[in-house]
C-alpha atoms as a PDB file:
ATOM      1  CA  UNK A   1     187.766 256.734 114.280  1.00  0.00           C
ATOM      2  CA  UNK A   2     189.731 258.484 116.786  1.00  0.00           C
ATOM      3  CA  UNK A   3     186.572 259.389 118.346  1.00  0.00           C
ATOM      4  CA  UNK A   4     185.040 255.987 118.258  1.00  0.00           C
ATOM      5  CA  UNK A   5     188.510 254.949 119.906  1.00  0.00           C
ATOM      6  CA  UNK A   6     188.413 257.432 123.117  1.00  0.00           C
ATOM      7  CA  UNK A   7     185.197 256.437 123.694  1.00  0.00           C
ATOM      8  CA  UNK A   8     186.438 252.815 123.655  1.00  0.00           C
ATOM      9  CA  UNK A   9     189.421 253.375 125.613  1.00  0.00           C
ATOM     10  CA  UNK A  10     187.157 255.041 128.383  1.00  0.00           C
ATOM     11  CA  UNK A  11     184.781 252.109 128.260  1.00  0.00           C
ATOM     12  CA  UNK A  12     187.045 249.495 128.578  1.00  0.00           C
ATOM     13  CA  UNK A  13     188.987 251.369 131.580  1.00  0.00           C
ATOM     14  CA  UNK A  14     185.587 251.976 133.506  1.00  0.00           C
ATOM     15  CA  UNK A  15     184.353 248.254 133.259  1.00  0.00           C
ATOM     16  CA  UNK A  16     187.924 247.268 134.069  1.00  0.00           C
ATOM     17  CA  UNK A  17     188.031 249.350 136.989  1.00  0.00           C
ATOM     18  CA  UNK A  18     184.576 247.563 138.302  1.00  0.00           C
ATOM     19  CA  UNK A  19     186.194 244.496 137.900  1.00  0.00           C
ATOM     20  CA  UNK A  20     188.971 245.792 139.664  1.00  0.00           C
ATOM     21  CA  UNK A  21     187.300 247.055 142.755  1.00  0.00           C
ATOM     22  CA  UNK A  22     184.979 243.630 142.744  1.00  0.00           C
ATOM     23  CA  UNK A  23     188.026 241.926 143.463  1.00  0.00           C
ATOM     24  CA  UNK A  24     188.866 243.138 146.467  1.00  0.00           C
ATOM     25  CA  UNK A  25     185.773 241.299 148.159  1.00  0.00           C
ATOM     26  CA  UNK A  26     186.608 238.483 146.019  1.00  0.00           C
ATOM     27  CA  UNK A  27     190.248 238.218 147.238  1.00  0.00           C
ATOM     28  CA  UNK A  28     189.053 238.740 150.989  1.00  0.00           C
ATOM     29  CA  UNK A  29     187.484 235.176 150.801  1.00  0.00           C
ATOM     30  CA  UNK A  30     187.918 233.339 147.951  1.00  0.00           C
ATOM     31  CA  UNK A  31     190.904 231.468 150.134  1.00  0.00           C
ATOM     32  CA  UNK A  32     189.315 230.420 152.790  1.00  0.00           C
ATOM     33  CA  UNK A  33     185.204 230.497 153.125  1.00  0.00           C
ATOM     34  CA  UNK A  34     185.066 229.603 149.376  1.00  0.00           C
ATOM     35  CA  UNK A  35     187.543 226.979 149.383  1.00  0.00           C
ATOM     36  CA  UNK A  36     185.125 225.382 152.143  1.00  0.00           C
ATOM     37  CA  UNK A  37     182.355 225.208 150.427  1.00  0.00           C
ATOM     38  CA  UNK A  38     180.582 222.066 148.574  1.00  0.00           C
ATOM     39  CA  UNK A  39     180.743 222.587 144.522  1.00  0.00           C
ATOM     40  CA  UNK A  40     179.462 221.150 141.827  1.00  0.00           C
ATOM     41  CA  UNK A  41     181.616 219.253 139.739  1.00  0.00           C
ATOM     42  CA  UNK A  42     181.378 221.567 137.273  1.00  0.00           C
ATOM     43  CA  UNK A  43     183.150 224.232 138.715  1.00  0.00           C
ATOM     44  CA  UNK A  44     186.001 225.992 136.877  1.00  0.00           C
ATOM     45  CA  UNK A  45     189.617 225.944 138.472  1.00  0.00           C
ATOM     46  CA  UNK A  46     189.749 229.085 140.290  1.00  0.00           C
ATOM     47  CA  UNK A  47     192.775 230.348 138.651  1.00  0.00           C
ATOM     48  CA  UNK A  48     190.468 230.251 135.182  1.00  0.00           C
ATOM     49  CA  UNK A  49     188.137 233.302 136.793  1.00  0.00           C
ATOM     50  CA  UNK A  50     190.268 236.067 136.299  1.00  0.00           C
ATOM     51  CA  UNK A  51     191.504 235.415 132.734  1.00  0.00           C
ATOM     52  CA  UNK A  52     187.621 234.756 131.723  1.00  0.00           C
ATOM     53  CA  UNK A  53     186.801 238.054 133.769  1.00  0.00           C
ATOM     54  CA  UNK A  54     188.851 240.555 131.899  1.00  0.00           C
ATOM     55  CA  UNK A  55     188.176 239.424 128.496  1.00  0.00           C
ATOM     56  CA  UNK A  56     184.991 239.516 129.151  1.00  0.00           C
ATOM     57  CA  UNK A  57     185.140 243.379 130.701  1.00  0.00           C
ATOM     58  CA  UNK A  58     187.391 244.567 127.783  1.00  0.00           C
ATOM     59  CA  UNK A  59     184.536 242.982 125.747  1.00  0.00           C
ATOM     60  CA  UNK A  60     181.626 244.899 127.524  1.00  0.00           C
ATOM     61  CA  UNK A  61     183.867 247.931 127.346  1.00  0.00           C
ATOM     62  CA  UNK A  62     184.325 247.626 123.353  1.00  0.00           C
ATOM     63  CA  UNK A  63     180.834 246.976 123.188  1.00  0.00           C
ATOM     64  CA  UNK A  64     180.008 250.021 125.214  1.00  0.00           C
ATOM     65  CA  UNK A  65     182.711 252.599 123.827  1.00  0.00           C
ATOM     66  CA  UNK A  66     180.516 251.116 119.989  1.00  0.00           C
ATOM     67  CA  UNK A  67     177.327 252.170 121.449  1.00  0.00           C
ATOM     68  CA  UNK A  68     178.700 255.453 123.137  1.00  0.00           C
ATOM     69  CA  UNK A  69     180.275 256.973 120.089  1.00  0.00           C
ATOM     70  CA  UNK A  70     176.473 256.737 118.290  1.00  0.00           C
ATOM     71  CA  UNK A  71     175.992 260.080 120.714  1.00  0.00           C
ATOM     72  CA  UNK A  72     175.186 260.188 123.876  1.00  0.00           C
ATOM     73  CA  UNK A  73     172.346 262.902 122.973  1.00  0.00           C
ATOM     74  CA  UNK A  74     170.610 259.900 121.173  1.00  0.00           C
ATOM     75  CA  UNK A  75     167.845 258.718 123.387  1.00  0.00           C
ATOM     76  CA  UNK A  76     168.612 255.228 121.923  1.00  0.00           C
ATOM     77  CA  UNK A  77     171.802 255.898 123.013  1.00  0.00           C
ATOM     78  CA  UNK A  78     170.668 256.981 126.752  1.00  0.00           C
ATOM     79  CA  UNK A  79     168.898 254.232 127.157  1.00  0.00           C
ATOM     80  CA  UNK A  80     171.670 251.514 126.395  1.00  0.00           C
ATOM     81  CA  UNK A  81     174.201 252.836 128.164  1.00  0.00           C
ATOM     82  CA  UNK A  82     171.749 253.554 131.510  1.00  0.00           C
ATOM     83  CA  UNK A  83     171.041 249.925 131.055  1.00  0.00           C
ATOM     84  CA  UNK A  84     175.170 248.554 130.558  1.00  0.00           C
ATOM     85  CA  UNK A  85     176.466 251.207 133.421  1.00  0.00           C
ATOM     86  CA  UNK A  86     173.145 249.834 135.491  1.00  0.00           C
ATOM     87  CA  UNK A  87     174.022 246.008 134.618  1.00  0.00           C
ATOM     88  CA  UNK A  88     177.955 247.131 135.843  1.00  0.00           C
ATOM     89  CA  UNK A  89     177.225 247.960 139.204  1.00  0.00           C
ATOM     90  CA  UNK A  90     175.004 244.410 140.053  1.00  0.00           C
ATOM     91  CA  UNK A  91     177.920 243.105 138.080  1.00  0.00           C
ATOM     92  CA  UNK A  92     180.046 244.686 140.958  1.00  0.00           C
ATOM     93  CA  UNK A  93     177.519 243.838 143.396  1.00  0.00           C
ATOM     94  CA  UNK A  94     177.267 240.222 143.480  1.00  0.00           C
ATOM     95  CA  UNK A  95     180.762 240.033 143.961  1.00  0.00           C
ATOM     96  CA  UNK A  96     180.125 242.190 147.265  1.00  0.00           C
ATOM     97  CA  UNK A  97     177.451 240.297 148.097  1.00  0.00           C
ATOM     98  CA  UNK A  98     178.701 236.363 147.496  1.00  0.00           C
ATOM     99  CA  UNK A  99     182.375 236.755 148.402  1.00  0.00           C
ATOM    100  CA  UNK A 100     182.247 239.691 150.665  1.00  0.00           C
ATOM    101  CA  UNK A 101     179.264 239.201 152.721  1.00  0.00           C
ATOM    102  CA  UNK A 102     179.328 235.006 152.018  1.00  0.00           C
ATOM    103  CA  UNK A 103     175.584 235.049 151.303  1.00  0.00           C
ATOM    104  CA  UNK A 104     174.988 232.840 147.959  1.00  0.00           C
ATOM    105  CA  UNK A 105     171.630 233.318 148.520  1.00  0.00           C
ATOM    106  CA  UNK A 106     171.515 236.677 147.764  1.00  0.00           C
ATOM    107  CA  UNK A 107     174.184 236.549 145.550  1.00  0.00           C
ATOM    108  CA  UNK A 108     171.952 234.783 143.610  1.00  0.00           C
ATOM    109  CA  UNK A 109     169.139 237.355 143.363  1.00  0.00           C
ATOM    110  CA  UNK A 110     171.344 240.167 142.119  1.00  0.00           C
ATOM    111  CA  UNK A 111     172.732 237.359 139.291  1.00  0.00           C
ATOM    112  CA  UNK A 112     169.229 236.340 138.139  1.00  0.00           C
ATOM    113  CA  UNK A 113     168.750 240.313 137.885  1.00  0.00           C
ATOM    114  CA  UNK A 114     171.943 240.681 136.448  1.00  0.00           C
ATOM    115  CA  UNK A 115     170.771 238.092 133.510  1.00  0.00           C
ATOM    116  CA  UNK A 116     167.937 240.142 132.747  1.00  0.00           C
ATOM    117  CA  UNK A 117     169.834 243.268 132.843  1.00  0.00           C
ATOM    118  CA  UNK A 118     171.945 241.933 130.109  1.00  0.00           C
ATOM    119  CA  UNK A 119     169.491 240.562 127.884  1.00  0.00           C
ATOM    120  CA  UNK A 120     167.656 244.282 127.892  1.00  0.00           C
ATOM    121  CA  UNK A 121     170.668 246.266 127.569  1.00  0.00           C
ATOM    122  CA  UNK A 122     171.863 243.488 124.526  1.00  0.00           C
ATOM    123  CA  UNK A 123     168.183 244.179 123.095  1.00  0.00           C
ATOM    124  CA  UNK A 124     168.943 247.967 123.168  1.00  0.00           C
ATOM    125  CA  UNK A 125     172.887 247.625 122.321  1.00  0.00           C
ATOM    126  CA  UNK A 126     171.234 245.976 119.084  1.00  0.00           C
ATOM    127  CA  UNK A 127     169.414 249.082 118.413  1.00  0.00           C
ATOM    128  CA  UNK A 128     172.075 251.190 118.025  1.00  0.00           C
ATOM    129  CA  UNK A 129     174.970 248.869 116.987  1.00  0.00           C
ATOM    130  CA  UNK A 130     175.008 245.222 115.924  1.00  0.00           C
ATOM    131  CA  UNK A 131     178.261 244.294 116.671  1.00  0.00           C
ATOM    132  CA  UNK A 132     178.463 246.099 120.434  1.00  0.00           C
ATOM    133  CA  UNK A 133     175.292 243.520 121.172  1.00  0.00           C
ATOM    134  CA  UNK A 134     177.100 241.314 119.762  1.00  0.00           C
ATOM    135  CA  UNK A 135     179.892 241.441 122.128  1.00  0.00           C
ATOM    136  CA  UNK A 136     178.278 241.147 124.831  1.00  0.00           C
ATOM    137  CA  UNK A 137     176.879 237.776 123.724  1.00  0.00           C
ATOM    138  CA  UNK A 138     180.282 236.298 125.837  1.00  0.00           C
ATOM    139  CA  UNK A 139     178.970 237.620 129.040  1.00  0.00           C
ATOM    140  CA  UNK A 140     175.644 236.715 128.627  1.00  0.00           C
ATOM    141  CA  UNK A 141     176.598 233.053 128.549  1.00  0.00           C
ATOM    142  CA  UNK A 142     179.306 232.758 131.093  1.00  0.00           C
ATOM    143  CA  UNK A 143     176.849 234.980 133.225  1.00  0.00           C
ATOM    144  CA  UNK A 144     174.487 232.348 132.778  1.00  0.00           C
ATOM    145  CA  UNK A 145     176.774 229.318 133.903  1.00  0.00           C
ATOM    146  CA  UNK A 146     178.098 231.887 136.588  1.00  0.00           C
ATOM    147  CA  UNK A 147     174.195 231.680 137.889  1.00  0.00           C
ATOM    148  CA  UNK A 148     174.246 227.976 137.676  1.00  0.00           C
ATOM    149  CA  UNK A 149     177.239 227.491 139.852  1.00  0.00           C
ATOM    150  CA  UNK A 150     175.887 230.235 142.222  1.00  0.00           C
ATOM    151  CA  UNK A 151     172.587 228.295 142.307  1.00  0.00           C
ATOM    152  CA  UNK A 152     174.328 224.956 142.551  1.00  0.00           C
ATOM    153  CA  UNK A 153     176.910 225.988 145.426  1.00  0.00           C
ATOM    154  CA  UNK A 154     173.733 227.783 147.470  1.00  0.00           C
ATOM    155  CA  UNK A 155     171.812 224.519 147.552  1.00  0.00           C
ATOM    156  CA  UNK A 156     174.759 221.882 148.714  1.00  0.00           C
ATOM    157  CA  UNK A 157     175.833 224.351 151.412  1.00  0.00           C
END
């Protein structure tokens, strides 16, 4: 278990970090050029991100630290984790991309990738452990309403 645990731990600080660092191009504009655009009414109060955001990443990291304490010389293994640490980084990226370069367009392309990143790396997550697929079921679905409000703020502005 302590094993299982460190691998956890690790996990959970790594996806935190990413979150982390993606907030820095969200805080350079979510005050001003976001609070000008036109939203749908279905838009979550903005102070409802962040809370949503790090369950979600200690989540992922859970998930992850499952999959990584399998064995990391387990080509099952490999292959889920390429996929979650490739998923983090357009996780990362459309943050970049939508706050910090203001271009929902685009923003939207990584997201609609970042969708089908997570359903692969949730089919391969299964593989090796239930219940870290599981866990990332939570991220799959605000990921999906996160694409809906990206695709809903790109077309009224």
């Amino acid at each position: 278990m302590k094993k299982k645990g460190t691998y956890i731990f690790y996990a959970v600080g790594i996806c935190l970090l990413t979150g982390f660092l993606a907030g820095f191009a969200t805080e350079s504009s979510v005050n001003d050029w976001y609070t000008t655009l036109n939203k749908p009414d279905f838009t979550p109060p903005g102070w409802l991100f962040a809370p949503v955001w790090i369950v979600l990443y200690v989540l992922m990291g859970i998930a992850a630290g499952l999959v990584w304490a399998r064995g990391f010389y387990h080509r099952w293994v490999k292959k889920a984790l390429y996929l979650f640490w490739f998923q983090l980084l357009f996780n990362g990226a459309w943050s970049i991309v939508f706050f910090g370069l203001k271009e929902p367009f685009w923003a939207l392309l990584i997201i609609v990738t970042l969708l089908i990143l997570i359903g692969m790396t949730i089919r391969w997550f299964k593989v090796v452990n239930k219940w870290a697929a599981l866990l990332l079921v939570p991220y799959l679905l605000w990921v999906f309403f996160a694409t809906a409000l990206n695709y809903k703020i790109w077309e009224m502005n």
